[in-house]
Protein backbone atom coordinates (compact mmCIF):
# COMPACT_ATOMS: atom_id res chain seq x y z
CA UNK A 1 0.00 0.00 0.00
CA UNK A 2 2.57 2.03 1.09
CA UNK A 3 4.43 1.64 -2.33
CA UNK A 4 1.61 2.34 -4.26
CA UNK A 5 1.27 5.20 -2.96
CA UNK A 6 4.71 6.52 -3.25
CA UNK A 7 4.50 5.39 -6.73
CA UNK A 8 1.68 7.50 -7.79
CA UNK A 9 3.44 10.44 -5.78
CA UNK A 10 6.36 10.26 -8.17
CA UNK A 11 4.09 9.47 -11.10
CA UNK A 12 1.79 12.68 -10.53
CA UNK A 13 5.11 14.99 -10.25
CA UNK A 14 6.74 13.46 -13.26
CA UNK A 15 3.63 13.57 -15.33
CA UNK A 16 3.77 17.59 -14.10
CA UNK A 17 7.04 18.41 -15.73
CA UNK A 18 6.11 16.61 -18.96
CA UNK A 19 2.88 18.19 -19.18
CA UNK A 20 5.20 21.64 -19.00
CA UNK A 21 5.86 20.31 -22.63
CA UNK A 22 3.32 23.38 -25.35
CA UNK A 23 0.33 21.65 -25.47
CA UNK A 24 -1.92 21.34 -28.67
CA UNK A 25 -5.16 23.36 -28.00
CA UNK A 26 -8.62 22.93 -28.78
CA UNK A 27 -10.39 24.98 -31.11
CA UNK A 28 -13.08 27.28 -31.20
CA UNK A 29 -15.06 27.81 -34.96
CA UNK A 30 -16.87 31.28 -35.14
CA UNK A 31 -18.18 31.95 -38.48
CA UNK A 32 -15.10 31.95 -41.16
CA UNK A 33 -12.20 31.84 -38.29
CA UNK A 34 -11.14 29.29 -36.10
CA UNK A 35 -9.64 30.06 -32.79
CA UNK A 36 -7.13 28.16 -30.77
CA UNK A 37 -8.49 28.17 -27.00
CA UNK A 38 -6.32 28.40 -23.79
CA UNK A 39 -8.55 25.79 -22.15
CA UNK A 40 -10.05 22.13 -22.43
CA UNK A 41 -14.24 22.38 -21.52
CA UNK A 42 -14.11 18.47 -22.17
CA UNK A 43 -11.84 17.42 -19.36
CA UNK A 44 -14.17 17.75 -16.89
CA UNK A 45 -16.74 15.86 -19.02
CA UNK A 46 -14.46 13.12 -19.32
CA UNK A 47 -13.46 12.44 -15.54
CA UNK A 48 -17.06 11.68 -15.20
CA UNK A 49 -17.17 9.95 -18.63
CA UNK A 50 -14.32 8.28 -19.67
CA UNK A 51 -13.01 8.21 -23.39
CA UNK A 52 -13.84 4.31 -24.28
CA UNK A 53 -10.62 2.32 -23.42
CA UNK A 54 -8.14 1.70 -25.85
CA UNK A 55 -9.16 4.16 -28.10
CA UNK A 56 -6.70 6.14 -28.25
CA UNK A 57 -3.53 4.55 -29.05
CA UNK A 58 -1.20 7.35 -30.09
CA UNK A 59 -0.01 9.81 -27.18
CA UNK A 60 2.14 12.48 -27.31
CA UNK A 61 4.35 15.40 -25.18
CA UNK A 62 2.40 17.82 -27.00
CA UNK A 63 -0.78 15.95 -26.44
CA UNK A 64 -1.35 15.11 -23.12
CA UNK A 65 -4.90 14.64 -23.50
CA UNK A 66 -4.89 12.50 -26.15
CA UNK A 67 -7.27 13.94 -28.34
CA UNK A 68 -7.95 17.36 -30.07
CA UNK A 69 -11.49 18.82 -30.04
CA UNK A 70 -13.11 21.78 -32.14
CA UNK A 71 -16.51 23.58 -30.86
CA UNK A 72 -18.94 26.19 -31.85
CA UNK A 73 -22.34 27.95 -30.99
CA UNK A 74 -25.64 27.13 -31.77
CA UNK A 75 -27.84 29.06 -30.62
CA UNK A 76 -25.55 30.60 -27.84
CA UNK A 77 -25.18 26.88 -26.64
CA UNK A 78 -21.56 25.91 -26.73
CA UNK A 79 -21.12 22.09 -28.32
CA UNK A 80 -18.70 19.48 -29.78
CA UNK A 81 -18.58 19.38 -33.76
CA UNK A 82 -15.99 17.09 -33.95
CA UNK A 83 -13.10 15.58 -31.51
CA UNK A 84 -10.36 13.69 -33.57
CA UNK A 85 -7.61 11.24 -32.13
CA UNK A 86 -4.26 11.37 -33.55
CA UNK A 87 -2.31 8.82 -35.40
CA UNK A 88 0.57 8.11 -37.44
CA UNK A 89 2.19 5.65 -39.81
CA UNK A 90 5.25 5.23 -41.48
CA UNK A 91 5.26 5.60 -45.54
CA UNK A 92 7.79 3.56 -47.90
CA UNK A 93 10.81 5.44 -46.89
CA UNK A 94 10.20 5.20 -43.09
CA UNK A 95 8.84 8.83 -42.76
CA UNK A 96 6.58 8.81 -40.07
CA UNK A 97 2.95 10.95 -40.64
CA UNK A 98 0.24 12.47 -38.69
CA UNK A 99 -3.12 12.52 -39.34
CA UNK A 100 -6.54 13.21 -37.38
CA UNK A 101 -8.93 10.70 -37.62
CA UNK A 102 -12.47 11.75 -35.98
CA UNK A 103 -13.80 9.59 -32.84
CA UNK A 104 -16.91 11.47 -32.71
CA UNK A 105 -19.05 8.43 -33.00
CA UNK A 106 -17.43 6.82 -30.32
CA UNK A 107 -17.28 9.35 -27.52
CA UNK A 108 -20.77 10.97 -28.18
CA UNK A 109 -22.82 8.48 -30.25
CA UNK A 110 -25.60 9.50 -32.84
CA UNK A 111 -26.29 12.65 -31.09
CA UNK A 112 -24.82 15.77 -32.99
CA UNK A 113 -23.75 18.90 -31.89
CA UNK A 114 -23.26 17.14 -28.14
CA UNK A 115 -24.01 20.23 -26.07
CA UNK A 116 -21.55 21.63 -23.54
CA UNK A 117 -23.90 22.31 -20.45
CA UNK A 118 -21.80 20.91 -17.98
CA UNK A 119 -18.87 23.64 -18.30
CA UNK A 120 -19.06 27.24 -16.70
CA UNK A 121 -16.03 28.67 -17.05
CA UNK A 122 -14.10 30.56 -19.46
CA UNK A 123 -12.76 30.17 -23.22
CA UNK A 124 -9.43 32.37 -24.01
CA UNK A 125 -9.21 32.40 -27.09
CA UNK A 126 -5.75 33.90 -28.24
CA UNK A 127 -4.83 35.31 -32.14
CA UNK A 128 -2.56 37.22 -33.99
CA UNK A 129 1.29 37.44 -33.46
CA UNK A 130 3.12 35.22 -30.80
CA UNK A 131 4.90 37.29 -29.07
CA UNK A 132 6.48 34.75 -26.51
CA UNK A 133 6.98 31.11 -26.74
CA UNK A 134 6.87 29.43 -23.66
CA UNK A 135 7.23 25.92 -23.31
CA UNK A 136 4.49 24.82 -20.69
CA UNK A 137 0.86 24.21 -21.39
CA UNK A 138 -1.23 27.34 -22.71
CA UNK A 139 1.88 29.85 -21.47
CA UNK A 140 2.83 31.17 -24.85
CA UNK A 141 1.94 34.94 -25.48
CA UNK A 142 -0.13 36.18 -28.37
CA UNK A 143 -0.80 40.01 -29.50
CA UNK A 144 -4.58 39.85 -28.63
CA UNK A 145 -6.89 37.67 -26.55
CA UNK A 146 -10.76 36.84 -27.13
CA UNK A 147 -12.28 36.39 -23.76
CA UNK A 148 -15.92 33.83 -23.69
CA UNK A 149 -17.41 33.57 -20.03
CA UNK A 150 -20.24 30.64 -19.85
CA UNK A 151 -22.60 29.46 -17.46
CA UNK A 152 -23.98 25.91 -17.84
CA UNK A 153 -22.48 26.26 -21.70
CA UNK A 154 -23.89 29.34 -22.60
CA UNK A 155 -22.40 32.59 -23.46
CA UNK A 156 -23.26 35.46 -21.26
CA UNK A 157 -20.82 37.51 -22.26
CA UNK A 158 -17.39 38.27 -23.98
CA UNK A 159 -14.21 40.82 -23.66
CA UNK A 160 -11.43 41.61 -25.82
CA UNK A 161 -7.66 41.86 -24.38
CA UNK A 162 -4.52 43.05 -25.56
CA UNK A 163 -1.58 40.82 -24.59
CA UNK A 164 -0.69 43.23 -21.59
CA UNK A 165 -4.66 43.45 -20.81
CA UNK A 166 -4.82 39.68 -20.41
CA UNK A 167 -1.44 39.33 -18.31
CA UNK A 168 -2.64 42.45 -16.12
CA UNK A 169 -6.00 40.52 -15.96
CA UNK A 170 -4.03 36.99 -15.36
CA UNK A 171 -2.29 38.60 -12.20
CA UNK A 172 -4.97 40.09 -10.66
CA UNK A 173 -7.30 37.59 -10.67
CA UNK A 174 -4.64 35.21 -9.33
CA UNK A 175 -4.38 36.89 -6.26
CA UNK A 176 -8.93 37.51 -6.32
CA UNK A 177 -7.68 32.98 -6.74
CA UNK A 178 -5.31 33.19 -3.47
CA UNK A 179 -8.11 33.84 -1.02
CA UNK A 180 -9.96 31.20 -2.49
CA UNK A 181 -11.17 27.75 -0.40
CA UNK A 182 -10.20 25.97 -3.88
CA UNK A 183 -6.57 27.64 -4.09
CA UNK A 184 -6.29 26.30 0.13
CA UNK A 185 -7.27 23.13 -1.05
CA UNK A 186 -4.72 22.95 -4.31
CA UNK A 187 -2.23 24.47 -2.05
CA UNK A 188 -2.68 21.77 1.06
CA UNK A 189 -2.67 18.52 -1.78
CA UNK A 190 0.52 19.57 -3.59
CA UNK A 191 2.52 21.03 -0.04
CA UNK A 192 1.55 17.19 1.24
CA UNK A 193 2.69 15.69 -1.62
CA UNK A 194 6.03 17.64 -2.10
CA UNK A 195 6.61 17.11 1.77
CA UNK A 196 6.05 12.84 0.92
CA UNK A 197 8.56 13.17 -2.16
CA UNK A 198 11.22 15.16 0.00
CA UNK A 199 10.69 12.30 2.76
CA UNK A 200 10.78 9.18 0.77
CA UNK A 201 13.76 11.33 -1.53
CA UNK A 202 15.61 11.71 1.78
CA UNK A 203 14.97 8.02 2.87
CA UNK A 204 16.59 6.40 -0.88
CA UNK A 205 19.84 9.16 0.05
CA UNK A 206 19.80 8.92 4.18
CA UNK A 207 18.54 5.51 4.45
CA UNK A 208 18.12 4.47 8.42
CA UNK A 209 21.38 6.10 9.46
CA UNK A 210 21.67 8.32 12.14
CA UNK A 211 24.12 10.22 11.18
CA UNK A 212 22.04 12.57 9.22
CA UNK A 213 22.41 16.06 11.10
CA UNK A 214 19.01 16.23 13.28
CA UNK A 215 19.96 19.56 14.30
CA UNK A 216 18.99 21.39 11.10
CA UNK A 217 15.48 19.66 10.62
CA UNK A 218 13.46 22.76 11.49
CA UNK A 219 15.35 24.90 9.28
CA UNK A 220 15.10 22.11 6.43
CA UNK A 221 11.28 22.03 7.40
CA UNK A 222 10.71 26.07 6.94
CA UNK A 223 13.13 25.60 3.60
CA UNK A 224 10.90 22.57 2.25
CA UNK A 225 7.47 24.87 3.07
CA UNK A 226 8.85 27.74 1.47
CA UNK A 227 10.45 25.75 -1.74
CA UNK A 228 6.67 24.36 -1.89
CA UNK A 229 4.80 27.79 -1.32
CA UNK A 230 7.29 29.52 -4.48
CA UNK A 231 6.33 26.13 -6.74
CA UNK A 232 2.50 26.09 -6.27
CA UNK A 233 2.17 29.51 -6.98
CA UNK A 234 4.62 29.77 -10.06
CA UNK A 235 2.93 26.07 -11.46
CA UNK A 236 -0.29 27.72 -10.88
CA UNK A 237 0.09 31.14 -12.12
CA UNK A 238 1.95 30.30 -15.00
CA UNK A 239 0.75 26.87 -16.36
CA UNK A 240 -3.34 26.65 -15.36
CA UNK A 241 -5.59 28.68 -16.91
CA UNK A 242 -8.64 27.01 -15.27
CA UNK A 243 -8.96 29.11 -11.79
CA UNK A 244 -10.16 32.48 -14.35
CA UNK A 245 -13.82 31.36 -14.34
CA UNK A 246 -15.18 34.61 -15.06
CA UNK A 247 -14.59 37.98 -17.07
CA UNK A 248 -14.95 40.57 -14.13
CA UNK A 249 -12.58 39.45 -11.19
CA UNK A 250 -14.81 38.62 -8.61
CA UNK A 251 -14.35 41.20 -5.43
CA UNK A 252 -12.01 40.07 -2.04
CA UNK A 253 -14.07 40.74 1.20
C-alpha cells in the first residue's frame, strides 16, 4: 500500500514536468475563423465519462490529453462538432505521418452537436502574433486575446484583451484565486505531496542512518514549506488557466 502510494506520488510529479511540454489546443469555430483556446471544456466531461478504453492509441508530449477537439455555438449553446484522435504511420521510406482521424461516433454516439452544459467557465481564445513562446501548457503569449465567459455552456458575455490586458487581468485575478477555499485546497494537496517526495527522496539518500544532522530539521522544514509555497504559486500562475472562471474578477471581502 505504502508503495503504491509513493508510486503514484512520483508518477503525478513526473507527469507535471512533462505536461510543461506546449500543449496542442482545442479549437473554437466562429463563423469563417477558427480560434485556438487556452482551455479544455471536455476534461471535466471526461473524468465523469471516460473516453472508451483503448481508443486512443497514439499519445504524445504535446498531447497530453490525447485527443484534439473543435466547438462552436448554436444558438448561444456551446457544443462538440468534432473531436479527432491522432495517429501516425510510417510511408515507404520510413517517414513517419500524422493525421486526425475523428472519434466522434465513439465518444458521443448519434447525437450531434453534443451540447456543452456541464462547463461554466471561461474560453481564451488567443490570435494574432506570438509574441512569446513558452514551453508549458497554454503559457505562450499572443498580440490579442478573445475572452468567452459561460454558465452551464452558454455565453453570457465576452471581452477583448490586448496581450498586456490579459497578463494584467491573469495577475490580478490570481491573487482575487489566493483567497480562495479551492486555491487552500490545491495548495494543502501539492505542499503534502512535495513534503512525501522530499521524505521518501531523503529516505533512498539517508537511508536508516543516524548520522544525518538532526539539528537542522526545522530549518530544512521552513526551507521545504517555502520551496513548496514559491512552486504552487509559479505552477499555478503560469501553467493553469482554469482558476479564471469569469470575465470581471470577482471582489475580495
Amino acid at each position: 500500500m505504502r508503495f503504491s502510494k509513493i508510486y503514484f506520488l512520483l508518477t503525478f510529479f513526473i507527469s507535471i514536468k512533462l505536461f510543461a511540454t506546449a500543449q496542442v489546443p482545442d479549437y473554437l469555430i466562429i463563423e469563417k475563423d477558427t480560434l485556438m483556446i487556452q482551455s479544455n471544456p471536455l476534461e471535466g466531461y471526461f473524468k465523469e465519462h471516460p473516453i472508451p478504453a483503448n481508443l486512443i492509441t497514439t499519445m504524445s508530449t504535446a498531447n497530453w490529453r490525447g485527443y484534439i477537439a473543435y466547438f462552436k455555438f448554436l444558438n448561444g449553446k456551446l457544443v462538440v462538432e468534432n473531436i479527432y484522435k491522432e495517429e501516425h504511420k510510417n510511408d515507404d521510406k520510413g517517414k513517419t505521418e500524422f493525421f486526425l482521424t475523428s472519434i466522434y461516433k465513439d465518444v458521443f454516439g448519434e447525437n450531434k452537436n453534443f451540447e456543452c452544459s456541464f462547463y461554466s467557465g471561461l474560453l481564451i481564445c488567443p490570435s494574432g502574433k506570438m509574441l512569446e513562446y513558452i514551453h508549458m501548457g497554454y503559457s505562450s503569449v499572443y498580440e490579442n486575446y478573445d475572452l468567452i465567459e459561460l454558465k452551464d455552456g452558454v455565453n453570457v458575455k465576452s471581452k477583448k484583451f490586448t496581450a498586456e490586458e490579459f497578463m494584467d487581468y491573469k495577475r490580478e485575478y490570481f491573487k482575487y484565486f489566493k483567497k480562495t477555499d479551492e486555491y487552500k485546497q490545491k495548495a494543502n494537496e501539492f505542499k503534502e505531496m512535495t513534503a512525501e517526495i522530499d521524505k521518501n527522496l531523503d529516505m533512498r539518500v539517508f537511508g536508516n542512518s543516524k548520522s544525518k544532522n538532526k539539528e537542522n530539521k526545522y530549518l530544512k522544514e521552513k526551507e521545504a514549506a517555502y520551496r513548496a509555497d514559491k512552486q504552487l504559486d509559479s505552477f499555478m500562475f503560469i501553467f493553469l488557466n482554469d482558476y479564471m472562471k469569469t470575465i470581471e474578477i470577482p471582489l475580495t471581502k
